[in-house]
C-alpha atoms as a PDB file:
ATOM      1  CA  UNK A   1       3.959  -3.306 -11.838  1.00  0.00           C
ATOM      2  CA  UNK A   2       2.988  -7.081 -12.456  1.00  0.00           C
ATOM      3  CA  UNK A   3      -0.047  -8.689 -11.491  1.00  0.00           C
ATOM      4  CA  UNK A   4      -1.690 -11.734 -12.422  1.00  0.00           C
ATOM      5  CA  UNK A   5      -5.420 -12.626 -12.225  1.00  0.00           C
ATOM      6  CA  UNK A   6      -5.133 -13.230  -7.994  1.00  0.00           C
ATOM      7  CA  UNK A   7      -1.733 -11.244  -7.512  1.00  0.00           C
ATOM      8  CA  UNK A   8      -0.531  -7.788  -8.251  1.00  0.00           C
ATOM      9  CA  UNK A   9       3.115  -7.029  -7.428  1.00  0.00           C
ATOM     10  CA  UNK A  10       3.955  -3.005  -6.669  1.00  0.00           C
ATOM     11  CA  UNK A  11       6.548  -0.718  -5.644  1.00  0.00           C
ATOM     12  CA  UNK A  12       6.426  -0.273  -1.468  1.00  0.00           C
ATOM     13  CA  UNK A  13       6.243   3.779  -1.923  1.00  0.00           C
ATOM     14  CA  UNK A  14       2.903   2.831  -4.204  1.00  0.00           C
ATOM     15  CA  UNK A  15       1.445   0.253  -1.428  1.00  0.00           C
ATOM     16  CA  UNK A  16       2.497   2.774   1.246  1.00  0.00           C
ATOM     17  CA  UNK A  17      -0.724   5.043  -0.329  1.00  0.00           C
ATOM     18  CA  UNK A  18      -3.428   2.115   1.400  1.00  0.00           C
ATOM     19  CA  UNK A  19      -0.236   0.830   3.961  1.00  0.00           C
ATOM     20  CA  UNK A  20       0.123   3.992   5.792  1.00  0.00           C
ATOM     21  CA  UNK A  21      -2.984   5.833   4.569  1.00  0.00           C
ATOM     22  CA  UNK A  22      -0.997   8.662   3.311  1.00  0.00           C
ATOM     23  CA  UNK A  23      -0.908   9.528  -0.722  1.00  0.00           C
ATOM     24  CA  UNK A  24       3.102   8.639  -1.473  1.00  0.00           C
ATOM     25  CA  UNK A  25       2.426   8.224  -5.454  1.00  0.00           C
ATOM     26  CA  UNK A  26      -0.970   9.256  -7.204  1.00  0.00           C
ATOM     27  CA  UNK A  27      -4.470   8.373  -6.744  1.00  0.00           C
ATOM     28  CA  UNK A  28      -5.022   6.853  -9.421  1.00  0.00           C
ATOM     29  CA  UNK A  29      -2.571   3.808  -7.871  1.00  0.00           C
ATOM     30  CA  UNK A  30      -5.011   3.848  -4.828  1.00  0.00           C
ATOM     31  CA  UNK A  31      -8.011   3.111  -7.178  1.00  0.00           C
ATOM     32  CA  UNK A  32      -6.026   0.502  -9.320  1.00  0.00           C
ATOM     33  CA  UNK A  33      -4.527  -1.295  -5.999  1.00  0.00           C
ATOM     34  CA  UNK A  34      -8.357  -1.547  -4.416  1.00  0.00           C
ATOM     35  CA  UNK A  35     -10.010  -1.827  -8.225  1.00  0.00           C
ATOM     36  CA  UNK A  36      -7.860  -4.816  -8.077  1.00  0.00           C
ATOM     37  CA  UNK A  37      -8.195  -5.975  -4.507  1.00  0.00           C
ATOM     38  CA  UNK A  38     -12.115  -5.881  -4.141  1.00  0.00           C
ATOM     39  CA  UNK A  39     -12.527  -7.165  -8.078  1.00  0.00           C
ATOM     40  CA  UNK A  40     -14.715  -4.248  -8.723  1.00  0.00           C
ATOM     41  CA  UNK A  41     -14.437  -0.097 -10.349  1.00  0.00           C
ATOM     42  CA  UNK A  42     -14.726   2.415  -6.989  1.00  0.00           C
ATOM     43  CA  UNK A  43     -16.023   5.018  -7.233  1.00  0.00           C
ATOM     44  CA  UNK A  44     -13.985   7.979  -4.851  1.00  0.00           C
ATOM     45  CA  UNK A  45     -17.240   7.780  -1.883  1.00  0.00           C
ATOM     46  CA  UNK A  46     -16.387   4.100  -1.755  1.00  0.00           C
ATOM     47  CA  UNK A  47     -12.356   4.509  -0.829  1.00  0.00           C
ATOM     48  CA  UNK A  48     -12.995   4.983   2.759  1.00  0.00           C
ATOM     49  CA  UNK A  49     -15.197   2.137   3.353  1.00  0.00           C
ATOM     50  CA  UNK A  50     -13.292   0.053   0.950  1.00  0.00           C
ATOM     51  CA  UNK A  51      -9.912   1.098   3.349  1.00  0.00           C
ATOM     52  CA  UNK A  52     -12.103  -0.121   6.407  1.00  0.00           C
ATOM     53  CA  UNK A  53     -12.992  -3.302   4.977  1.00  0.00           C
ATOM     54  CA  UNK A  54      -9.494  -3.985   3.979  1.00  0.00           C
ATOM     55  CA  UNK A  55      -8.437  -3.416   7.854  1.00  0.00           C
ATOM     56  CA  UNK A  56     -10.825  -5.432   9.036  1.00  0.00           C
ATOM     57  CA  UNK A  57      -9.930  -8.472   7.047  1.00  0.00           C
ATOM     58  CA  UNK A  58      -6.222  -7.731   7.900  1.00  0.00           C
ATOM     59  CA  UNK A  59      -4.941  -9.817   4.986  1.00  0.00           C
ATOM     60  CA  UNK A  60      -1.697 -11.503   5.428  1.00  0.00           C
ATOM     61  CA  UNK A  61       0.416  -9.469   2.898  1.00  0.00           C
ATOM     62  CA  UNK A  62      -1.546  -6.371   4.239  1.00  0.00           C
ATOM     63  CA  UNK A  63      -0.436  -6.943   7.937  1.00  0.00           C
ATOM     64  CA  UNK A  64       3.278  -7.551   7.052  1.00  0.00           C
ATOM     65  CA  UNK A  65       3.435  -4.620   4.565  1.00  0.00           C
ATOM     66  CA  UNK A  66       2.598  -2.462   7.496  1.00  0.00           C
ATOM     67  CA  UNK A  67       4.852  -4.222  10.021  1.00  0.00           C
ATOM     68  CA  UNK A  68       7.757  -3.651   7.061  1.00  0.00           C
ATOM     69  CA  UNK A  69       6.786   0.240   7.027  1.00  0.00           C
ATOM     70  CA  UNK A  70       6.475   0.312  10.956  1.00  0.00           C
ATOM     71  CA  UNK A  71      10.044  -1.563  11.252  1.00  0.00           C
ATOM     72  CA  UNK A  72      11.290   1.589   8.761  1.00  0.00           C
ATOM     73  CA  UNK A  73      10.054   4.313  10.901  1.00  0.00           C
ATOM     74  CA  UNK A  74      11.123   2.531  13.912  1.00  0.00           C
ATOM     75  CA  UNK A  75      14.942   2.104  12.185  1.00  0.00           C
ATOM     76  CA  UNK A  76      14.891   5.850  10.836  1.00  0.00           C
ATOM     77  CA  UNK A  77      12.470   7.261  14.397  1.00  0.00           C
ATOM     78  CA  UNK A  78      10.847   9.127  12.296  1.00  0.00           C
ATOM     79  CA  UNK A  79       7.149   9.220  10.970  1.00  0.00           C
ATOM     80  CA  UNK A  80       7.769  12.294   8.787  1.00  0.00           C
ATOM     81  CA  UNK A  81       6.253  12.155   5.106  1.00  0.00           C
ATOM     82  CA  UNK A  82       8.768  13.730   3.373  1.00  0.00           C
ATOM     83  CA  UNK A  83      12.066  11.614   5.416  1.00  0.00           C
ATOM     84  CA  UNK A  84      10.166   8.671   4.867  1.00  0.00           C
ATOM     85  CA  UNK A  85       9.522   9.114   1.370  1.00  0.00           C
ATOM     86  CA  UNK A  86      13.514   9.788   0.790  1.00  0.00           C
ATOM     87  CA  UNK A  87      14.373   6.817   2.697  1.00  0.00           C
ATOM     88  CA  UNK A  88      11.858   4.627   0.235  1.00  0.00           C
ATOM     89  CA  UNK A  89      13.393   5.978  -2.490  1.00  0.00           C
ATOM     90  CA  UNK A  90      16.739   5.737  -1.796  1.00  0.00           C
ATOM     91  CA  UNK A  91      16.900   2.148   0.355  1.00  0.00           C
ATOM     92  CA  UNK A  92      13.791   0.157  -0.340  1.00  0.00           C
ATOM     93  CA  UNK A  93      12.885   1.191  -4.034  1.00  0.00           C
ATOM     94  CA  UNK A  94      13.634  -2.240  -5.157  1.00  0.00           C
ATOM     95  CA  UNK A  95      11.288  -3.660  -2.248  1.00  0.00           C
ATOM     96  CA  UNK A  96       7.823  -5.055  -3.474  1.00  0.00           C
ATOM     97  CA  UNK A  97       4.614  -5.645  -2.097  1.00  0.00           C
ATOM     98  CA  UNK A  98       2.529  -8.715  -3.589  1.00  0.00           C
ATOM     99  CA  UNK A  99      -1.347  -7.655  -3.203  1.00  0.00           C
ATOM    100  CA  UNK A 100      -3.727 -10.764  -2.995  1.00  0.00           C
ATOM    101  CA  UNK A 101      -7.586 -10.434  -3.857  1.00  0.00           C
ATOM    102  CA  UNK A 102      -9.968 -10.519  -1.233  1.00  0.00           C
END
């Protein structure tokens, strides 16, 4: 992972975890990736509201990272966890998100 003081660049199957909503990697990346995007330490009561916020601002790179993960389950017709996370591994591993501060 790279970031920079406004940018942090990650792995899709690690931005699937606030993408899709599911956990694809630890929790700890879902802390670090909001941490990062809201500039601030939250604590685990603030991850849903955090989540809500970030889908209500609908940043750019967040839009198109779920359009990407939509256009994948649409290709594959499947919404399955465990397919999905195969297909991630083995065809998009090199694909990166770029998360932008808030």
């Amino acid at each position: 992972m790279k970031f920079t003081n406004k940018l942090m660049k990650v792995p899709l199957k690690k931005a699937f975890n606030i993408l899709d909503g599911r956990l694809s990697t630890s929790i700890d990346d879902v802390y670090e990736m909001l941490d990062f995007i809201f500039n601030t330490n939250l604590f685990t009561h603030q991850l849903p509201g955090a989540m809500n916020v970030l889908k209500e601002k609908n940043p750019k790179w967040f839009s198109d990272g779920v359009r990407l993960l939509d256009e994948i389950k649409r290709k594959h017709d499947t919404d399955d966890f465990v397919f999905l996370m195969d297909i991630i591994d083995k065809e998009y591993s090199q694909e990166e998100i770029i998360i932008e501060k808030l």
